[in-house]
PDB file of N, CA and C in Angstrom:
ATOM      1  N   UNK A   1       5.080   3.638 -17.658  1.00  0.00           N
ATOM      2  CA  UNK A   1       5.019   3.045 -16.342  1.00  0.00           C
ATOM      3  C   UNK A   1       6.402   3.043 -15.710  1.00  0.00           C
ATOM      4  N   UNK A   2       7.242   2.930 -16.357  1.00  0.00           N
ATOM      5  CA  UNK A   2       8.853   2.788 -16.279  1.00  0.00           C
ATOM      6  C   UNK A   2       9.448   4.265 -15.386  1.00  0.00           C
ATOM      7  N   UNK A   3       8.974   5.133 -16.232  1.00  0.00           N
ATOM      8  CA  UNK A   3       9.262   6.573 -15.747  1.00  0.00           C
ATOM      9  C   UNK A   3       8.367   6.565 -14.558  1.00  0.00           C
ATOM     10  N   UNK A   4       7.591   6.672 -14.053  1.00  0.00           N
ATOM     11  CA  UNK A   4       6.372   6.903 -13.600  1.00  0.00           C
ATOM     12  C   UNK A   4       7.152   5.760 -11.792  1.00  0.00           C
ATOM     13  N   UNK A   5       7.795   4.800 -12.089  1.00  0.00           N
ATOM     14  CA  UNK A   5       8.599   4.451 -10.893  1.00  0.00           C
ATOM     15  C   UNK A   5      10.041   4.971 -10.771  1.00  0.00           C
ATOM     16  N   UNK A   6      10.717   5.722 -12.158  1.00  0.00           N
ATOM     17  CA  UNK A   6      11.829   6.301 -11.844  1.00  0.00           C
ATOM     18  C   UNK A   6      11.826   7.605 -10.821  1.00  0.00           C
ATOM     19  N   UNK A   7      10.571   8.228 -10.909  1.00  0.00           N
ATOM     20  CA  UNK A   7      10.290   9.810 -10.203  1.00  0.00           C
ATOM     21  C   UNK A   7      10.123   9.379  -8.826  1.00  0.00           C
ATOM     22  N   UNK A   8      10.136   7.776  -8.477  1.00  0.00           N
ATOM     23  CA  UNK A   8       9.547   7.677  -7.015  1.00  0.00           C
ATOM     24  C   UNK A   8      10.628   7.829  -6.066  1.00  0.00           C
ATOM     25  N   UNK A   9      10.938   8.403  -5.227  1.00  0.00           N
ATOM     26  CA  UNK A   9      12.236   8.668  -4.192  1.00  0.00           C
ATOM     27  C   UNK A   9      12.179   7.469  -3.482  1.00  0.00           C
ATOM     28  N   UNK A  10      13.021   6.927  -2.450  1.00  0.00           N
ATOM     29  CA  UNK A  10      13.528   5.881  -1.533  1.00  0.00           C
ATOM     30  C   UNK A  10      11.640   6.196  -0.773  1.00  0.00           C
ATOM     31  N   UNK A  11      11.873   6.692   0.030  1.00  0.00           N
ATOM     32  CA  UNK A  11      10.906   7.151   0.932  1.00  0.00           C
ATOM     33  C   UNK A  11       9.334   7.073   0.353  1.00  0.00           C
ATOM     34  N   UNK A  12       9.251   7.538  -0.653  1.00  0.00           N
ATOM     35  CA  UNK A  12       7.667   7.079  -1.683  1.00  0.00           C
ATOM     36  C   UNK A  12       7.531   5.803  -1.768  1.00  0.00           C
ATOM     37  N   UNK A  13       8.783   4.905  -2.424  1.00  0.00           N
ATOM     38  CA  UNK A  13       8.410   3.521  -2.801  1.00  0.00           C
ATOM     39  C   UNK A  13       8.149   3.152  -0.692  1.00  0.00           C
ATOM     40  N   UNK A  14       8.599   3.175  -0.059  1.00  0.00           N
ATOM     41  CA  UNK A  14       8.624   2.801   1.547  1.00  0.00           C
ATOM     42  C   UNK A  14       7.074   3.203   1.506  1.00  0.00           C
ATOM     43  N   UNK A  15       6.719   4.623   1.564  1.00  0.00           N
ATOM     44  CA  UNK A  15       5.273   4.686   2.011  1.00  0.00           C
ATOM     45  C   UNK A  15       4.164   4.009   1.202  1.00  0.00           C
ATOM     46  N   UNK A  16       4.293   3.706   0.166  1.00  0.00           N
ATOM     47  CA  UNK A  16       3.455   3.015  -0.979  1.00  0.00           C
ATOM     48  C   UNK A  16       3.419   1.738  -0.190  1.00  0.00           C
ATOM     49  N   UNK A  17       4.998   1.051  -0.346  1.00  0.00           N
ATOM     50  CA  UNK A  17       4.387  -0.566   0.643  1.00  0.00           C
ATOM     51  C   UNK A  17       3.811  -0.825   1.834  1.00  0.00           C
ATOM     52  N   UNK A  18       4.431   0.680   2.552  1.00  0.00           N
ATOM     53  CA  UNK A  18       2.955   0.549   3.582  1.00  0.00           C
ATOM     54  C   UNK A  18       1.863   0.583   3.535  1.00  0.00           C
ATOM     55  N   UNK A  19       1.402   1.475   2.883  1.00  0.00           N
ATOM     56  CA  UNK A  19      -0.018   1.331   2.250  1.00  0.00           C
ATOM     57  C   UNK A  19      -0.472   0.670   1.848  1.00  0.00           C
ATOM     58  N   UNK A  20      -0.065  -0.179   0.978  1.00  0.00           N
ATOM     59  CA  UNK A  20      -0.326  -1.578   0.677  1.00  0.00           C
ATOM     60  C   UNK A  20      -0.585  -2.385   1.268  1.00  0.00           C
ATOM     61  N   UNK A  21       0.336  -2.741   2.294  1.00  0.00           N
ATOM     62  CA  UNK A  21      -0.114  -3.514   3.033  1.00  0.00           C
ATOM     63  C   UNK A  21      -0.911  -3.193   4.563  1.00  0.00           C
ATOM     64  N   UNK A  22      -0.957  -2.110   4.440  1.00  0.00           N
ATOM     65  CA  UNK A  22      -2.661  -1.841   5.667  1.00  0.00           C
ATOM     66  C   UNK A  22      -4.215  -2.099   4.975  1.00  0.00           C
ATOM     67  N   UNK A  23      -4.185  -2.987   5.615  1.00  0.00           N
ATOM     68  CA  UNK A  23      -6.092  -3.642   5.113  1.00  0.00           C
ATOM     69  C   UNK A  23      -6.957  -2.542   4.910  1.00  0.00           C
ATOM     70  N   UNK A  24      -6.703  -1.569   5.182  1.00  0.00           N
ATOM     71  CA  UNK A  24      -7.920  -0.313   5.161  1.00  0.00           C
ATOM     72  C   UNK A  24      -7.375   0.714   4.225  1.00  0.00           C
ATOM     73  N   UNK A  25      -5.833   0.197   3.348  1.00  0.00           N
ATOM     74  CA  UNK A  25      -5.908   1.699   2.820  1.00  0.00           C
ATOM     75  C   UNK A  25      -6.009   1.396   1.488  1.00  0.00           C
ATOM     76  N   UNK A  26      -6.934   1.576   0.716  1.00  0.00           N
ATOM     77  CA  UNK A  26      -7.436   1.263  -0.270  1.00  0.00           C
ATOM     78  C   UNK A  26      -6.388   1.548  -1.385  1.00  0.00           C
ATOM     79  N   UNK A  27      -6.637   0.705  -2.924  1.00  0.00           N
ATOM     80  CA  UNK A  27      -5.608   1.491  -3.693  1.00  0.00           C
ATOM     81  C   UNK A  27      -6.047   2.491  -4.614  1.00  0.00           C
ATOM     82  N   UNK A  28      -7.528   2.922  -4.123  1.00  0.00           N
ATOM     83  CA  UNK A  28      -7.360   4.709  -5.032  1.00  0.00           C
ATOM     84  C   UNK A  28      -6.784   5.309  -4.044  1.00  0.00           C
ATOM     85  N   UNK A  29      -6.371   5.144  -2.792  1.00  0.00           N
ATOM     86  CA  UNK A  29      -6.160   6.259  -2.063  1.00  0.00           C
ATOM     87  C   UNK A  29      -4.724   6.134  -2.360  1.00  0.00           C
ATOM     88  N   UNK A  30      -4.186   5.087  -2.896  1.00  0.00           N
ATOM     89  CA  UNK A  30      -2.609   5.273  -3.371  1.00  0.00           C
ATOM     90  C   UNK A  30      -2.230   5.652  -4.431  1.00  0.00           C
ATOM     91  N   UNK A  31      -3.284   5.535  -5.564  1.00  0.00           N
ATOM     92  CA  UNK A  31      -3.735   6.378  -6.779  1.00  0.00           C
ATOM     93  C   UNK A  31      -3.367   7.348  -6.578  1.00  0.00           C
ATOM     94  N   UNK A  32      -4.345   8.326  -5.771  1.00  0.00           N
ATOM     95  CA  UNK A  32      -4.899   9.492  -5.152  1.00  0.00           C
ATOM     96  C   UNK A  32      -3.245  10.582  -4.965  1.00  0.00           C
ATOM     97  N   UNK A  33      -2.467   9.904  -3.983  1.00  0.00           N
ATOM     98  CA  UNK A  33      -1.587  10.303  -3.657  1.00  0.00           C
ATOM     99  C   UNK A  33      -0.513  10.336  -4.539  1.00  0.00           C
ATOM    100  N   UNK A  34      -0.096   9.010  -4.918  1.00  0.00           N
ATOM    101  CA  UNK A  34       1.166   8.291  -5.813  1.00  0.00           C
ATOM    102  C   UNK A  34       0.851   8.707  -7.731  1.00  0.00           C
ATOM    103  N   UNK A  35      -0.333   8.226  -7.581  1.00  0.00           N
ATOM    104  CA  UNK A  35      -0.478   8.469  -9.019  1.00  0.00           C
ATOM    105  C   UNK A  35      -0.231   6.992  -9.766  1.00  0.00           C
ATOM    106  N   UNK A  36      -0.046   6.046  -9.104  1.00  0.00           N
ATOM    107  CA  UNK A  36       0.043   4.762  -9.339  1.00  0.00           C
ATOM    108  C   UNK A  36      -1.047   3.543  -9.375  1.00  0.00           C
ATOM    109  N   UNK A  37      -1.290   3.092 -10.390  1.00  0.00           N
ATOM    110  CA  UNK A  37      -3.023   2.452 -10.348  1.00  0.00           C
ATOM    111  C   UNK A  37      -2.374   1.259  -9.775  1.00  0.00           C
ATOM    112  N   UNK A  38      -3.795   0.543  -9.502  1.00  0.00           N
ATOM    113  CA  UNK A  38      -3.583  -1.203  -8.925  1.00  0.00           C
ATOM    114  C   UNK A  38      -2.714  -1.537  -9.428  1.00  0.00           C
ATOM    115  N   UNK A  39      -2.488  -1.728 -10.636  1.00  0.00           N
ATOM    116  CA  UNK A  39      -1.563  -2.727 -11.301  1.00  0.00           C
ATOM    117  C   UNK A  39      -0.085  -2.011 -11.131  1.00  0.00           C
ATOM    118  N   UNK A  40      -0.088  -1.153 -11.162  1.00  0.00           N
ATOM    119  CA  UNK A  40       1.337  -0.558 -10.840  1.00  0.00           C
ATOM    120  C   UNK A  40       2.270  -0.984  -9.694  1.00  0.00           C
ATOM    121  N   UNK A  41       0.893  -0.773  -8.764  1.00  0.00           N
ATOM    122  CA  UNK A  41       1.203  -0.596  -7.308  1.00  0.00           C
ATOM    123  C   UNK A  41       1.994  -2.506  -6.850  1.00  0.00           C
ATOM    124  N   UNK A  42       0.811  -3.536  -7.268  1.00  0.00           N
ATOM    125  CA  UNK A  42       1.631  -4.603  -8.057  1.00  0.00           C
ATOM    126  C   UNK A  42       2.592  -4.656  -8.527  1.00  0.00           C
ATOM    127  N   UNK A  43       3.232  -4.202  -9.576  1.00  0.00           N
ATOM    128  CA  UNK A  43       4.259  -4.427  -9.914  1.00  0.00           C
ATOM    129  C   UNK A  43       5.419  -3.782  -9.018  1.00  0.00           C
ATOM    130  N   UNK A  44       5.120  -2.776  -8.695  1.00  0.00           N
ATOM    131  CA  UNK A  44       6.190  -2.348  -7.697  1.00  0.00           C
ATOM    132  C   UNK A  44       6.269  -3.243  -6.735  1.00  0.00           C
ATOM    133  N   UNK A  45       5.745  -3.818  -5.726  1.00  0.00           N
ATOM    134  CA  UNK A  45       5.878  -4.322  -4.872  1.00  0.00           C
ATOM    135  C   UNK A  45       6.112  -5.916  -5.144  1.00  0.00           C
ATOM    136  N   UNK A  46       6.210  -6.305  -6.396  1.00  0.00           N
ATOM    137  CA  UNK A  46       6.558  -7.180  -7.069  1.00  0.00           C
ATOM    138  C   UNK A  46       8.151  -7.414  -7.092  1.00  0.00           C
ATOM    139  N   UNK A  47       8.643  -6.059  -7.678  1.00  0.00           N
ATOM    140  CA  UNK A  47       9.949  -5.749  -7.520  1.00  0.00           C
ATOM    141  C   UNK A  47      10.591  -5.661  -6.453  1.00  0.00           C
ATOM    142  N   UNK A  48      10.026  -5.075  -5.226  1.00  0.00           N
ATOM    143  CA  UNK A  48      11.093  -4.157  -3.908  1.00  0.00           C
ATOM    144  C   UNK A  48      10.264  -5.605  -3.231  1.00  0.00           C
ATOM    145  N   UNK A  49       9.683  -6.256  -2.879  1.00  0.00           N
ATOM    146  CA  UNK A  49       9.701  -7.182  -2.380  1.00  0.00           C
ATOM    147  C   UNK A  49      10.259  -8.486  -2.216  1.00  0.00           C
ATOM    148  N   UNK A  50      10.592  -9.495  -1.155  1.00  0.00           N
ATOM    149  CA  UNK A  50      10.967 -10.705  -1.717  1.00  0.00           C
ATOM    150  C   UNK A  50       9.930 -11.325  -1.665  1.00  0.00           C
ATOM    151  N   UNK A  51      10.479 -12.393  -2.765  1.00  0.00           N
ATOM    152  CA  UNK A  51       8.923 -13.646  -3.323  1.00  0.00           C
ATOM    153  C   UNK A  51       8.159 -14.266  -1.916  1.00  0.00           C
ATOM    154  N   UNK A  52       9.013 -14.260  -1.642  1.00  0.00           N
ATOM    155  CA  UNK A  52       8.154 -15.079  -0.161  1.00  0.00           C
ATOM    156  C   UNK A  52       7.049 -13.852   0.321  1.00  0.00           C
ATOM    157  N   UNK A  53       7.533 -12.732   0.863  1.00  0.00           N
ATOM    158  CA  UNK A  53       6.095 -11.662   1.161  1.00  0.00           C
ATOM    159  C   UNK A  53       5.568 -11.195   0.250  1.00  0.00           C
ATOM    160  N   UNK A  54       6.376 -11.385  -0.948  1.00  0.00           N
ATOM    161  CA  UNK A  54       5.221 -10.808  -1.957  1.00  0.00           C
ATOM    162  C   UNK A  54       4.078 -11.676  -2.556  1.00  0.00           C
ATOM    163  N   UNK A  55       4.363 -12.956  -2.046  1.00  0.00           N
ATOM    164  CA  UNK A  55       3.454 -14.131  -2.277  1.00  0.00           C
ATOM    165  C   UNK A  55       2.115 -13.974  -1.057  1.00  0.00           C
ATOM    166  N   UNK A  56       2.550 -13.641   0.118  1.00  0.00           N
ATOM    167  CA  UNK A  56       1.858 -13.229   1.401  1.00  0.00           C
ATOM    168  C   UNK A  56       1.399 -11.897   1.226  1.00  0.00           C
ATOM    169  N   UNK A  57       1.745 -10.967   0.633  1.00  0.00           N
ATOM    170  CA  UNK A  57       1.291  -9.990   0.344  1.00  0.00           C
ATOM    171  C   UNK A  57      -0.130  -9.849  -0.519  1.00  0.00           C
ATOM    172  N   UNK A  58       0.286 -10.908  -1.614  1.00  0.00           N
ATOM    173  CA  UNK A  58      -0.448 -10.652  -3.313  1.00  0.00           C
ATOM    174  C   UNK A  58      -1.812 -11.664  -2.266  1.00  0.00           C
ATOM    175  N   UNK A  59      -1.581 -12.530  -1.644  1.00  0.00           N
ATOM    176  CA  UNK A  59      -2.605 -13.519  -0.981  1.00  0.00           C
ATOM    177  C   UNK A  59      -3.654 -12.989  -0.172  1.00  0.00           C
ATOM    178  N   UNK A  60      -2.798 -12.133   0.853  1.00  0.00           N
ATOM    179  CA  UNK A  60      -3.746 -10.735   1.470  1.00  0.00           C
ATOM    180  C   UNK A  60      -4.563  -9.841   0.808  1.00  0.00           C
ATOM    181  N   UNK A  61      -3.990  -9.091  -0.028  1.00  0.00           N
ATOM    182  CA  UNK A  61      -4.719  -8.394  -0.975  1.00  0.00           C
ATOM    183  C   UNK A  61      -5.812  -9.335  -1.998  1.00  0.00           C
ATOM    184  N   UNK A  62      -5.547  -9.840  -2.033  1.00  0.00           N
ATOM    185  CA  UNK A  62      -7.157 -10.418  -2.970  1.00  0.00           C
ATOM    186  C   UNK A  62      -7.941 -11.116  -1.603  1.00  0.00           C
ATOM    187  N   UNK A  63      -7.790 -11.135  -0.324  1.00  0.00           N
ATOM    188  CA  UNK A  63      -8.483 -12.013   0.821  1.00  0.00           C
ATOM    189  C   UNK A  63      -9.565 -10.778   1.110  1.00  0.00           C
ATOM    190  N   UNK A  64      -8.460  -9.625   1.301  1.00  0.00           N
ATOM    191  CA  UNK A  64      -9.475  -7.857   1.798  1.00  0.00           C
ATOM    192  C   UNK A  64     -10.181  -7.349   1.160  1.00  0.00           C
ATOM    193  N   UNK A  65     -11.290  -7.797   0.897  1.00  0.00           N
ATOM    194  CA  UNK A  65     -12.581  -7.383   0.064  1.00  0.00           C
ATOM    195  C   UNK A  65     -12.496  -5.391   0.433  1.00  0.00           C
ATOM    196  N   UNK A  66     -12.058  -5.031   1.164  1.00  0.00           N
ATOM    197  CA  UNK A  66     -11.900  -3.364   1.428  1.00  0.00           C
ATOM    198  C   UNK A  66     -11.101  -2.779   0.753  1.00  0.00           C
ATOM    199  N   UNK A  67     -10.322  -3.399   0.108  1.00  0.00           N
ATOM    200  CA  UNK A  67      -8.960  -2.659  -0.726  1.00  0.00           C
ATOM    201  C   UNK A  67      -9.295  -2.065  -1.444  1.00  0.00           C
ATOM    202  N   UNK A  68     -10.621  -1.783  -2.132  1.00  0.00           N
ATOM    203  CA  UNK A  68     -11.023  -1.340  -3.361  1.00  0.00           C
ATOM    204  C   UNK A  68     -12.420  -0.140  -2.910  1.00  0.00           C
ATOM    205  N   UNK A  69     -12.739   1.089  -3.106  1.00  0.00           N
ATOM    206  CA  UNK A  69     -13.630   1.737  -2.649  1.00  0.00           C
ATOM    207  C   UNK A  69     -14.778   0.899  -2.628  1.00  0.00           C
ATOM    208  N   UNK A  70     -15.009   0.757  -3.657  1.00  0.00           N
ATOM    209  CA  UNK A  70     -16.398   0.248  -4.366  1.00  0.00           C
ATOM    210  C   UNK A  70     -16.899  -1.024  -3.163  1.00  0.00           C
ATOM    211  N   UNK A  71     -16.065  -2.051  -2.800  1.00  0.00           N
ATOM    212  CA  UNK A  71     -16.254  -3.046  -1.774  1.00  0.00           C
ATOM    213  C   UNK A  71     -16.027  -2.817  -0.261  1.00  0.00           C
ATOM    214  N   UNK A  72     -16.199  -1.676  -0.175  1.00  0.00           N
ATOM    215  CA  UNK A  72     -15.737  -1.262   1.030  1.00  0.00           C
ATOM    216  C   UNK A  72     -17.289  -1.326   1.933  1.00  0.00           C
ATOM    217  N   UNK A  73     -17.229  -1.221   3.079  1.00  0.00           N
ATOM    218  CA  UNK A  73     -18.271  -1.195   3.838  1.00  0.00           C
ATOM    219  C   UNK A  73     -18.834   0.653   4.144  1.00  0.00           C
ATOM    220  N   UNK A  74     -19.690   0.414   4.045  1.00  0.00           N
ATOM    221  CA  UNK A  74     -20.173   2.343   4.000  1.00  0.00           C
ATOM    222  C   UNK A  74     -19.435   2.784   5.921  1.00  0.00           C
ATOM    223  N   UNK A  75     -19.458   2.149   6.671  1.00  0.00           N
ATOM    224  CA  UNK A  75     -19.415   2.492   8.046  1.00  0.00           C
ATOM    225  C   UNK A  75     -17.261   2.481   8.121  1.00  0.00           C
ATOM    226  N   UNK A  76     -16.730   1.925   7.099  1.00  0.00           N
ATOM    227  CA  UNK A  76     -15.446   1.983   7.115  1.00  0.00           C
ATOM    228  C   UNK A  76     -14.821   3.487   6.533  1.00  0.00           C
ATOM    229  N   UNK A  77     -14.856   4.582   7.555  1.00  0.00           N
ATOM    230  CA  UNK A  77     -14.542   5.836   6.758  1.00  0.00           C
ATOM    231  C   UNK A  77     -12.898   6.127   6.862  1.00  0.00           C
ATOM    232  N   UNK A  78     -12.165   5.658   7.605  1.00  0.00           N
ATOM    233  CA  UNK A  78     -10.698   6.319   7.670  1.00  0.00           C
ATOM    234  C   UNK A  78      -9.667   5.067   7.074  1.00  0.00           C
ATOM    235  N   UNK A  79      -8.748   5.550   6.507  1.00  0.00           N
ATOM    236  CA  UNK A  79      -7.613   5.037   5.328  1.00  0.00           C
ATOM    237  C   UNK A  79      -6.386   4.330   6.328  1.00  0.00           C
ATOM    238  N   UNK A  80      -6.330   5.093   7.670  1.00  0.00           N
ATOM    239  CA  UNK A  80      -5.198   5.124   8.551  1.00  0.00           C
ATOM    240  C   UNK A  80      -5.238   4.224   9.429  1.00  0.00           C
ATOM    241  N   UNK A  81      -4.620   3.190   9.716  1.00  0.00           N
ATOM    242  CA  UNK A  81      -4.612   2.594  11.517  1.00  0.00           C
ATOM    243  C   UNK A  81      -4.277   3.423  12.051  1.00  0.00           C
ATOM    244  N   UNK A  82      -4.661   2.819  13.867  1.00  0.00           N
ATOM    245  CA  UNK A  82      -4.496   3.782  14.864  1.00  0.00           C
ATOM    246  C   UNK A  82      -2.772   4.221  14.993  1.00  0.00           C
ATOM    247  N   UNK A  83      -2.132   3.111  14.576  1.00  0.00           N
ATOM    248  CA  UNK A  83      -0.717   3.489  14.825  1.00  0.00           C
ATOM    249  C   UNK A  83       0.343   4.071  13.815  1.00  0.00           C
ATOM    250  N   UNK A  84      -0.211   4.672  12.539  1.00  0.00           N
ATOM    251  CA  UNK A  84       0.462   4.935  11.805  1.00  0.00           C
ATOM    252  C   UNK A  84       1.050   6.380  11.343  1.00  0.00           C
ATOM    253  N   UNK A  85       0.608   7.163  12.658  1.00  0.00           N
ATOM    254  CA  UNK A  85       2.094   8.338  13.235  1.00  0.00           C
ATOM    255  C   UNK A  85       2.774   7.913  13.580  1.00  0.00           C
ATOM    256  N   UNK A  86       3.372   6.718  13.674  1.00  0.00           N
ATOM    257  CA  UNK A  86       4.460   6.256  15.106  1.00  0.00           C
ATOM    258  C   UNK A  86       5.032   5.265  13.981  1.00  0.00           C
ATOM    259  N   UNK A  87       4.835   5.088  12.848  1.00  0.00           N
ATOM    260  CA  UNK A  87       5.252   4.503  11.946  1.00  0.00           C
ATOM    261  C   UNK A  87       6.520   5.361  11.110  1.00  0.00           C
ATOM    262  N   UNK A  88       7.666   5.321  11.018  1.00  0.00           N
ATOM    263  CA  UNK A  88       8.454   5.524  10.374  1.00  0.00           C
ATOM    264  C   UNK A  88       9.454   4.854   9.582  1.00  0.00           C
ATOM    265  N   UNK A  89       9.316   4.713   8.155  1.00  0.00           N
ATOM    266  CA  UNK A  89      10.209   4.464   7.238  1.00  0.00           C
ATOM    267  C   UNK A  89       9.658   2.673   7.503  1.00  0.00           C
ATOM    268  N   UNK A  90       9.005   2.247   7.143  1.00  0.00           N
ATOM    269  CA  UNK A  90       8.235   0.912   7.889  1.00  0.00           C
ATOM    270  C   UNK A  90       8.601   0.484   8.651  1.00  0.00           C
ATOM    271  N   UNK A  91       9.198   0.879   9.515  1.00  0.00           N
ATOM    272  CA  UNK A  91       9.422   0.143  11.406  1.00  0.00           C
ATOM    273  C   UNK A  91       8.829   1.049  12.477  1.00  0.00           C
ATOM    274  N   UNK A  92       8.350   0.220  13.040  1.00  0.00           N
ATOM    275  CA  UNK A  92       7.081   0.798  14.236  1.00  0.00           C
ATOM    276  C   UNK A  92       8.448   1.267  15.316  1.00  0.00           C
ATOM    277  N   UNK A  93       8.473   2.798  15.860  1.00  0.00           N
ATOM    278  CA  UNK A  93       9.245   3.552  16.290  1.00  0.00           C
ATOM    279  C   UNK A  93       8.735   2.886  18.164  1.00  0.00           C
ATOM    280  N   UNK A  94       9.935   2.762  18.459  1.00  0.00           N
ATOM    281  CA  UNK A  94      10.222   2.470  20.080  1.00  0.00           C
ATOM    282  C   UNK A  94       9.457   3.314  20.547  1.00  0.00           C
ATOM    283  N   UNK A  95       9.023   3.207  21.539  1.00  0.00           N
ATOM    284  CA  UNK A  95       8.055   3.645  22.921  1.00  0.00           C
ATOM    285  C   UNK A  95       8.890   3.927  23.829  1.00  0.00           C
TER     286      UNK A  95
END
């Protein structure tokens, strides 16, 4: 597991916590990509987080019954919010 967050670049661990924290993007789809299961994905964001959002974080994630395929609603098909081209490096890019 150790190695498995050493291979992650600046920019991976950044897109992972975004993902994380968008209500719709499930964590096989961070699996999928990262190669990092639930519990991983946890612990990372355990680490690069501070306690205070990662307390708001960990609270969210068990509230979003969608985070997980299996609980997902059949009519919920896309992973992405509407705004997350305009998303860079996690700060929402000026207009």
């Amino acid at each position: 597991m150790k190695s498995a967050f050493n291979k992650l670049s600046e920019r991976d661990v950044d897109r992972i916590i975004e993902m994380a924290w968008e209500d719709r993007t499930p964590f096989e789809a961070i699996e999928i990509q990262f190669k990092l299961s639930e519990q991983d994905v946890i612990k990372l964001m355990r680490r690069e987080l501070k306690s205070s959002s990662w307390r708001l974080w960990r609270e969210r994630a068990h509230q979003v019954s969608h985070k997980h395929l299996k609980k997902r609603n059949n009519e919920m098909d896309r992973f992405r919010c509407t705004q997350q081209r305009q998303i860079t490096l996690n700060k929402i890019s000026k207009r």
